[in-house]
C-alpha atoms as a PDB file:
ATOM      1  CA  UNK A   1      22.728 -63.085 -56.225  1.00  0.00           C
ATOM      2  CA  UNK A   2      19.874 -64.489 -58.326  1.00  0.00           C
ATOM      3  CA  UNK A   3      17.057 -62.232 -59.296  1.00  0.00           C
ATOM      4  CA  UNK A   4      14.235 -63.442 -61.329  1.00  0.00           C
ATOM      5  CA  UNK A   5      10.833 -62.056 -62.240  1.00  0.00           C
ATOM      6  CA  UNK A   6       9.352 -65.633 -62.250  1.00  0.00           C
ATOM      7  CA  UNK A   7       8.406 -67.066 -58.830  1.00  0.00           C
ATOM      8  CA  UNK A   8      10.613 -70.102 -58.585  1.00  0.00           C
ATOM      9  CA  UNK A   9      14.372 -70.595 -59.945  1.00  0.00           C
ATOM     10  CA  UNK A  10      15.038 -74.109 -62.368  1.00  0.00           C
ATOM     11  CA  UNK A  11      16.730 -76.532 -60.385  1.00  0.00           C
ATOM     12  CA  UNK A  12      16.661 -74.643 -57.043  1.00  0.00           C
ATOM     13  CA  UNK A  13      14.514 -75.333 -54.122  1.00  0.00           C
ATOM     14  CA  UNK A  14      13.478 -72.171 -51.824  1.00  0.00           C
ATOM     15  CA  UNK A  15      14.076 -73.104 -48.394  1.00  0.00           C
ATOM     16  CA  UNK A  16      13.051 -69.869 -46.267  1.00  0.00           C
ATOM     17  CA  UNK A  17      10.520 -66.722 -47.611  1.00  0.00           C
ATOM     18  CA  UNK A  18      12.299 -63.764 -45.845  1.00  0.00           C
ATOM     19  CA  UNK A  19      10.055 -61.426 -47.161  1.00  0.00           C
ATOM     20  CA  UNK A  20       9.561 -58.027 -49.512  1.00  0.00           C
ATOM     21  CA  UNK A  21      12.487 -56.260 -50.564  1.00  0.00           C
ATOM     22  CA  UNK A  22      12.436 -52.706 -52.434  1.00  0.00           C
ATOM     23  CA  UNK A  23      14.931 -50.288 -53.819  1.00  0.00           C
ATOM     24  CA  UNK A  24      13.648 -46.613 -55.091  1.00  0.00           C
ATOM     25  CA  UNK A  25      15.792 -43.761 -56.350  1.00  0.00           C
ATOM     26  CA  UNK A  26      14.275 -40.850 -56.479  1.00  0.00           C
ATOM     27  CA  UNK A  27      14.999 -38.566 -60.048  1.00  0.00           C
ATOM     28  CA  UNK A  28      14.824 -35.673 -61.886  1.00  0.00           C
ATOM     29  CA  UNK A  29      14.728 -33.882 -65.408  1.00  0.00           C
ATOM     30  CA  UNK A  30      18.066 -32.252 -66.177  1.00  0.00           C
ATOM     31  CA  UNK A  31      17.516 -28.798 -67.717  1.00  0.00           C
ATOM     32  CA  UNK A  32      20.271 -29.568 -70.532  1.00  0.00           C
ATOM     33  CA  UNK A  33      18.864 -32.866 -71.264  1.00  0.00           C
ATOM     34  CA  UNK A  34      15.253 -31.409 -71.604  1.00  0.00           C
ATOM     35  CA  UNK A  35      16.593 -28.966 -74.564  1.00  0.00           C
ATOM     36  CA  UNK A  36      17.993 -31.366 -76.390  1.00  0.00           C
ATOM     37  CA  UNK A  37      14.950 -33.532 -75.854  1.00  0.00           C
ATOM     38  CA  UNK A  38      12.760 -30.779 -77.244  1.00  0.00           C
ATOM     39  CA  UNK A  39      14.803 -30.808 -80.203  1.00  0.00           C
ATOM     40  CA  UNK A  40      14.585 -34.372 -80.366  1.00  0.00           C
ATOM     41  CA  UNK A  41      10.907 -33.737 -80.429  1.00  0.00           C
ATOM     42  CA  UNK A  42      10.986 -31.729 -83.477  1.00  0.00           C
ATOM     43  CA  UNK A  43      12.519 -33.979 -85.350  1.00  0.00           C
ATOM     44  CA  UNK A  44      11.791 -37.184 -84.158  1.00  0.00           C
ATOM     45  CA  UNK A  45      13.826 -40.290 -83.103  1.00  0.00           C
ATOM     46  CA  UNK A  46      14.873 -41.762 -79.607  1.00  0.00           C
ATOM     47  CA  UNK A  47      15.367 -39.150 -76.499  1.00  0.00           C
ATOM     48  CA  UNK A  48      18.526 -41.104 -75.829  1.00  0.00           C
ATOM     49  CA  UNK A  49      19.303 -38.595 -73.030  1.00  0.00           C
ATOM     50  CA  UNK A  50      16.024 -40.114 -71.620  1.00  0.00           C
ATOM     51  CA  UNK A  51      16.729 -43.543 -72.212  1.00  0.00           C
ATOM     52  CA  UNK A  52      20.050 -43.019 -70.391  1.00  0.00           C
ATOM     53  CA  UNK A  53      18.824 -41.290 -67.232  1.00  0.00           C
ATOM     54  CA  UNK A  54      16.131 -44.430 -67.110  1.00  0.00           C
ATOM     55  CA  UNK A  55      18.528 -47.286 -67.409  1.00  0.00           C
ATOM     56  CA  UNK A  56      20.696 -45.704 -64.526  1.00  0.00           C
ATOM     57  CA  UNK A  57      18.182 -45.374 -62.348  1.00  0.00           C
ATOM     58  CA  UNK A  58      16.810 -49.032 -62.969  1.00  0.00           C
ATOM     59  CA  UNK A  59      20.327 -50.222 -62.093  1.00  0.00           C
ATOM     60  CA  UNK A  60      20.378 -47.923 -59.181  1.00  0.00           C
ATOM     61  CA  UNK A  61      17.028 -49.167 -57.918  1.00  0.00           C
ATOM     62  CA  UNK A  62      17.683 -52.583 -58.443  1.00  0.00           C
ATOM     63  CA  UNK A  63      21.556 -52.434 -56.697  1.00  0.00           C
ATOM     64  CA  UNK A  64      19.643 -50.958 -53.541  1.00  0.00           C
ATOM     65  CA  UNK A  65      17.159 -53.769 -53.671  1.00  0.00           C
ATOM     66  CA  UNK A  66      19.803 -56.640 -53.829  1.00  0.00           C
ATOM     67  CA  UNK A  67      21.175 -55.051 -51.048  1.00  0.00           C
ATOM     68  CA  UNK A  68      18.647 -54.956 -48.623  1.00  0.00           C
ATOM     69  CA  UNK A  69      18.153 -58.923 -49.753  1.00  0.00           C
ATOM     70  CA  UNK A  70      21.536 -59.684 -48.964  1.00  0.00           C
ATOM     71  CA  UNK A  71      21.369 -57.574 -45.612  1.00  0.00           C
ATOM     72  CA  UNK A  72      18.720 -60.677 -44.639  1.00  0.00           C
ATOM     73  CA  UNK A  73      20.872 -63.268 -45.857  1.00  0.00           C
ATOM     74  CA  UNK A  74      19.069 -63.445 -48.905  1.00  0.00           C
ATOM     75  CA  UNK A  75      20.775 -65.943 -52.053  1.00  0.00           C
ATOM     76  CA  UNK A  76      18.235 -64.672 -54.192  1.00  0.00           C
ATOM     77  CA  UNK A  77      14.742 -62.114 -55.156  1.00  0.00           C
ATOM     78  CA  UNK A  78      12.116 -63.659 -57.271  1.00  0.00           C
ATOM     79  CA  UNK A  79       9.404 -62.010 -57.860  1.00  0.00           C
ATOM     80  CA  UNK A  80      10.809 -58.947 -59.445  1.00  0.00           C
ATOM     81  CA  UNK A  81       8.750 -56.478 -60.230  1.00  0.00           C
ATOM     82  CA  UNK A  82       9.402 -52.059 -61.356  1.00  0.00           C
ATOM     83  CA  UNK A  83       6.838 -49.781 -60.674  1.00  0.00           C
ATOM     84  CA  UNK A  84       7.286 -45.698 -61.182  1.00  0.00           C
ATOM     85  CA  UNK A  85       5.457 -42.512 -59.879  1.00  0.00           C
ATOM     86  CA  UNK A  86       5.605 -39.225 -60.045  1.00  0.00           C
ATOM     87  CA  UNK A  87       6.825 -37.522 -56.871  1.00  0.00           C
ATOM     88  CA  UNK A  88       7.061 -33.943 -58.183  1.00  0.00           C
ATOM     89  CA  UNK A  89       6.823 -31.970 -61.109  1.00  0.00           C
ATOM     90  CA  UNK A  90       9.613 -33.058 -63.131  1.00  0.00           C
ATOM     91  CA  UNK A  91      10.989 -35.423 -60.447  1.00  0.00           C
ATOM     92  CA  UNK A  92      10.126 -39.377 -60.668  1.00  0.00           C
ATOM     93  CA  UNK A  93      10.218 -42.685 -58.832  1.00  0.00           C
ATOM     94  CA  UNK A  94      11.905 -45.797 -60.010  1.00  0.00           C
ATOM     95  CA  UNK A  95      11.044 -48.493 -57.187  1.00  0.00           C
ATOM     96  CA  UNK A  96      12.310 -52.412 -58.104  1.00  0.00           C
ATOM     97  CA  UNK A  97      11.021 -54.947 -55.651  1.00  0.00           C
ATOM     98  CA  UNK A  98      10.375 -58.500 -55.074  1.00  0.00           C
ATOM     99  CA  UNK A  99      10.768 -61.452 -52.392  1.00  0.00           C
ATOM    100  CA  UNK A 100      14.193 -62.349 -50.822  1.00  0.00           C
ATOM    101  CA  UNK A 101      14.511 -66.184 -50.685  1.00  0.00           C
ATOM    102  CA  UNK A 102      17.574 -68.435 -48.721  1.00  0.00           C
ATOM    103  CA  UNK A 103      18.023 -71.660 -51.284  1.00  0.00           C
ATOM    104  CA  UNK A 104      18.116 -74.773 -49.678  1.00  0.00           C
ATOM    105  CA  UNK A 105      21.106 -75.754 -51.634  1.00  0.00           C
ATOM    106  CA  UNK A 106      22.342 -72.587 -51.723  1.00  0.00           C
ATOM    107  CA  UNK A 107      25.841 -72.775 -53.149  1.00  0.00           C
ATOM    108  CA  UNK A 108      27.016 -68.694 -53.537  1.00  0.00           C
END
C-alpha cells in the first residue's frame, strides 16, 4: 500500500476519495525507562529508551491506519499526517492519519 504525505502520487491517477483514515495507540512511560532517562538527563545525550518507545508506536499507529484503508479497499493514503496528545499523566497519544484513495490504474 502506498502512503504519502503529499496529496497526489507521480504517475498515478486517484480514481475514488474514500475518505479519512486514522490509527492511534495509546502509551505510556515505563518506570525502568524513566530512571535511566533521568540519568540520561544528568549527563546528557539521546534518551534512546525514548526514541525507541516513539518509533514503535509510530509504526503501530501507522499499521492500524493502513488497515482501516485497506478495510475500504483502499490502494493507497495520501495525505499523511501524525499528531500527539496527552491523554494522562504520563500516558500519550500517537494518532497517524490521512485520506484512503482507490488508483485508477491500480496495479497491487
Amino acid at each position: 500500500m502506498i502512503t504519502t504525505t503529499i496529496e497526489t502520487v507521480p504517475g498515478r491517477t486517484i480514481a475514488e476519495n474514500l475518505g479519512v483514515v486514522r490509527g492511534t495507540t495509546v502509551r505510556a512511560r515505563h518506570l525502568g525507562r524513566d530512571i535511566l532517562a533521568g540519568l540520561k538527563g544528568i549527563v546528557g545525550g539521546e534518551v534512546s529508551e525514548y526514541t525507541k518507545l516513539v518509533a514503535e508506536s509510530r509504526e503501530q499507529a501507522l499499521d492500524r491506519m493502513k488497515a482501516e484503508a485497506k478495510a475500504l479497499g483502499a490502494d493507497g493514503v495520501i495525505g499523511v499526517r501524525f499528531g500527539t496528545s496527552m491523554v494522562a499523566q504520563g500516558a500519550a497519544e500517537l494518532l497517524a492519519y490521512g485520506t484512503a484513495v482507490r488508483f485508477a490504474d491500480s496495479t497491487e
